[in-house]
Protein backbone atom coordinates (compact mmCIF):
# COMPACT_ATOMS: atom_id res chain seq x y z
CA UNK A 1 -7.83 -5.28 -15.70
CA UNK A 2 -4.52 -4.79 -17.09
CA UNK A 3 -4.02 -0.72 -17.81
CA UNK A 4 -2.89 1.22 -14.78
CA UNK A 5 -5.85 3.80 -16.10
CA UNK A 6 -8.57 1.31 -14.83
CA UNK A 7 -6.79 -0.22 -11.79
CA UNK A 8 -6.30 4.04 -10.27
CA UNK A 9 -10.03 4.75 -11.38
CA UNK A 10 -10.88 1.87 -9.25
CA UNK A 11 -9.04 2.63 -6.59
CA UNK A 12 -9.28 6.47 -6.38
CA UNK A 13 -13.28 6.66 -7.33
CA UNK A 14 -15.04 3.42 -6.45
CA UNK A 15 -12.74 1.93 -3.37
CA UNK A 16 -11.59 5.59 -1.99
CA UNK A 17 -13.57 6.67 1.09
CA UNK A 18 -15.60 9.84 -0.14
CA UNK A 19 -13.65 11.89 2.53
CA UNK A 20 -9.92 11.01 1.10
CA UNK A 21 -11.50 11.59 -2.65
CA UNK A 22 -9.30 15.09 -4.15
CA UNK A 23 -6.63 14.13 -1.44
CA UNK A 24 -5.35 10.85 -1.97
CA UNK A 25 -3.74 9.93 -5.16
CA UNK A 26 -2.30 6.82 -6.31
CA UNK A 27 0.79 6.76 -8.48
CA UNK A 28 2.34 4.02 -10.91
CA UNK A 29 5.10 4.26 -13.76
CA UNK A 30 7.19 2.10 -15.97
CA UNK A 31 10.36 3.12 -17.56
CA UNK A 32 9.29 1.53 -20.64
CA UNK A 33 13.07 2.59 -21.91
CA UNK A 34 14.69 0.41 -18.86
CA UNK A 35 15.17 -3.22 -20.44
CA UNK A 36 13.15 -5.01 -17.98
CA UNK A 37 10.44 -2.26 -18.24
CA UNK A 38 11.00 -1.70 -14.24
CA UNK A 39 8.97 1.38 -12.26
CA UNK A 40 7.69 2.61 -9.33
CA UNK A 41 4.61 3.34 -7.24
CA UNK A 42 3.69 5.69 -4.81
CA UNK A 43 0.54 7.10 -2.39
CA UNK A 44 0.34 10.75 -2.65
CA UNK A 45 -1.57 13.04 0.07
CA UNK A 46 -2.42 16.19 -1.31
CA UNK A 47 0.47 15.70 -3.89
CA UNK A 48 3.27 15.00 -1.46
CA UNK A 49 4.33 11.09 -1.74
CA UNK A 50 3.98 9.94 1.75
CA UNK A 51 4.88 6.15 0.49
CA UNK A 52 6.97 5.66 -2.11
CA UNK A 53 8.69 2.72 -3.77
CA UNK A 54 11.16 1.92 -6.91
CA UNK A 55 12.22 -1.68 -8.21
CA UNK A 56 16.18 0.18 -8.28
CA UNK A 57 15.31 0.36 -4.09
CA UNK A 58 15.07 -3.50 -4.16
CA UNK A 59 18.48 -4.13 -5.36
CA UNK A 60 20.26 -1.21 -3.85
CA UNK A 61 18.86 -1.70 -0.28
CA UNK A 62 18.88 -5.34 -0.07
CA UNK A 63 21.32 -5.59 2.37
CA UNK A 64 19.65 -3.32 4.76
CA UNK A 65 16.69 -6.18 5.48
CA UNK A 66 17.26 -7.82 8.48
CA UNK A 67 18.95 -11.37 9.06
CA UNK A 68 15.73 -12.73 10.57
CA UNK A 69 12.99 -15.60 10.11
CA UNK A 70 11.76 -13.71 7.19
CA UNK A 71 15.03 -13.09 5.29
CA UNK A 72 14.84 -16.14 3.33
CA UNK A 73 11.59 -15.69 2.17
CA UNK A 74 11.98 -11.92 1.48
CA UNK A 75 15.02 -13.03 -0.95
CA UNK A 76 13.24 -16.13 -2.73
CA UNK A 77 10.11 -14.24 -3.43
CA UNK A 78 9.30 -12.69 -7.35
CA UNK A 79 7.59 -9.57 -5.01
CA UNK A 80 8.78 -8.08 -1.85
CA UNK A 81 7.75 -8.92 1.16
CA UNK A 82 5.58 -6.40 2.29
CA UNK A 83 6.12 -5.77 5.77
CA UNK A 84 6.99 -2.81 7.54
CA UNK A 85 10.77 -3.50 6.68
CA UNK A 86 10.18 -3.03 3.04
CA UNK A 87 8.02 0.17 3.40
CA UNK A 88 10.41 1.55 5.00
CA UNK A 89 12.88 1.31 2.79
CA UNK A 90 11.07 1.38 -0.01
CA UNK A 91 11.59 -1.95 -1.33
CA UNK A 92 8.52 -2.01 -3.67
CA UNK A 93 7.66 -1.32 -7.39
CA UNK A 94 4.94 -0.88 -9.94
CA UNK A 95 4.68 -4.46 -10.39
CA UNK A 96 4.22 -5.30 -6.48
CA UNK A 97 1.56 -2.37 -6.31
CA UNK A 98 -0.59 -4.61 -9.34
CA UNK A 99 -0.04 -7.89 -7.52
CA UNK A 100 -1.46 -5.79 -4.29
CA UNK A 101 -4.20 -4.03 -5.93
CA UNK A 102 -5.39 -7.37 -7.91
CA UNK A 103 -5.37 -9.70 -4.69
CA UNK A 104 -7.11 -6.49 -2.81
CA UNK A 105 -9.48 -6.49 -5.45
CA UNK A 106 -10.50 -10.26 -5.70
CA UNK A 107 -10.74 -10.72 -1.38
CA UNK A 108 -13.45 -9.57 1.06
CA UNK A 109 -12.26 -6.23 2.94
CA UNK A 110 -12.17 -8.56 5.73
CA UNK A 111 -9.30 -9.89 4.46
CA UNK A 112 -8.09 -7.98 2.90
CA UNK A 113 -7.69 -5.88 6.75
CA UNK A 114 -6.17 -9.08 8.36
CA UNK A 115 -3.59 -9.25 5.36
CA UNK A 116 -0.01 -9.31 6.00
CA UNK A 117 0.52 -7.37 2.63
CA UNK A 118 1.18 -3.96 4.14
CA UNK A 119 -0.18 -2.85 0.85
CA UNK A 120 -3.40 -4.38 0.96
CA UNK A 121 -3.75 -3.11 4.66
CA UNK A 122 -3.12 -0.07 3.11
CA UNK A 123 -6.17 0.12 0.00
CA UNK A 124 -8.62 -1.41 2.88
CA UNK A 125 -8.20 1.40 5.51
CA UNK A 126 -8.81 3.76 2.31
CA UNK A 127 -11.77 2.31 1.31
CA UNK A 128 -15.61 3.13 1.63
CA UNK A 129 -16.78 -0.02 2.83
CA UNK A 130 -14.53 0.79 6.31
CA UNK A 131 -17.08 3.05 8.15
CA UNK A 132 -16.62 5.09 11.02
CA UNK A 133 -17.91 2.94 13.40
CA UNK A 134 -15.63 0.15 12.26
CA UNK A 135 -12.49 2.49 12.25
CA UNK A 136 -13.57 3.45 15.87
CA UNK A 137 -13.25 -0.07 16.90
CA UNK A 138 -10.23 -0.36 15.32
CA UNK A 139 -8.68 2.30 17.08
CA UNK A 140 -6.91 0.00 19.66
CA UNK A 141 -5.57 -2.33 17.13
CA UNK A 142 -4.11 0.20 15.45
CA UNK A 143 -1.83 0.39 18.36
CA UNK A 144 -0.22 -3.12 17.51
CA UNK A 145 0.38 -2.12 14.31
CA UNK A 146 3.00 -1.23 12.07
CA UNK A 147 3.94 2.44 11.63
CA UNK A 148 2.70 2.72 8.24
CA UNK A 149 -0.36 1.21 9.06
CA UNK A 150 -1.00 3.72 11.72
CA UNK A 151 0.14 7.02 9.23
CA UNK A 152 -2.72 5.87 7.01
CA UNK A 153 -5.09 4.93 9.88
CA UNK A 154 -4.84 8.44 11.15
CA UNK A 155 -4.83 9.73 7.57
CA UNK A 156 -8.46 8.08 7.72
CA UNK A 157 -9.84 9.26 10.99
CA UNK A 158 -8.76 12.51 10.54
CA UNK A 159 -10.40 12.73 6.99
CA UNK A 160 -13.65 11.23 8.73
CA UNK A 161 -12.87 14.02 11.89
CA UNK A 162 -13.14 11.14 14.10
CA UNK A 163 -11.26 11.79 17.08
């Protein structure tokens, strides 16, 4: 699956929970004038991008990631590493969203839950095959998690009006 076309109509109308379908939107451009054909990628809710990310991000915020034991892999990796750090600020493009949707997309939602690819996390709490009785008992897990992970958790339960 190689044309962004296919990889959104999978993930907005065959992974998206039917409650988030009309509100969720998933975004993706190159800027097939920039040399290195570079983009970003976003998560929309109800049009406004509540996650955002842009290749320029990587380079311009680099020195804002942390000095810690993940520094050296964050810098010797092709993709970001996607923890909470690089949501944050950003620090992902078009091409980390396809590396995220395509190991999403080839993994159990079992792992794809338990991955440390906040992206990943992110498609699995969106999708249909998380019911509401499995979102329930995720509820105090959720606590542990990262901020992001929580935004889109409640995103979720809300949709589902679990409370």
């Amino acid at each position: 699956m190689k044309k962004w076309s296919a990889i959104r109509h999978k993930l907005e109308k065959e992974y998206l929970a039917k409650s988030l379908c009309g509100h969720i939107q998933y975004f993706v451009t190159t800027y097939s004038y920039s040399p290195d054909h570079v983009g970003r990628a976003a998560i929309c809710l109800n049009g406004k991008e509540i996650l955002k990310g842009s290749y320029y991000n990587q380079w311009s915020k680099a020195e804002f990631y942390p000095h810690d034991e993940k520094y050296e892999s964050r810098m010797e990796k092709v993709y970001p590493f996607m923890d909470e750090v690089a949501m944050n600020l950003g620090l992902f493009d078009q091409q980390s969203f396809y590396e995220a949707f395509y190991e999403f997309n080839n993994q159990s939602i079992e792992e794809s839950l338990a991955s440390e690819n906040l992206l990943i996390k992110i498609f699995a709490l969106l999708d249909r095959r998380v019911g509401k009785r499995r979102l329930i008992k995720m509820k105090s897990e959720m606590l542990k998690e990262s901020k992001v992970i929580q935004l889109f958790y409640h995103i979720r339960i809300e949709a589902e009006n679990i409370s």
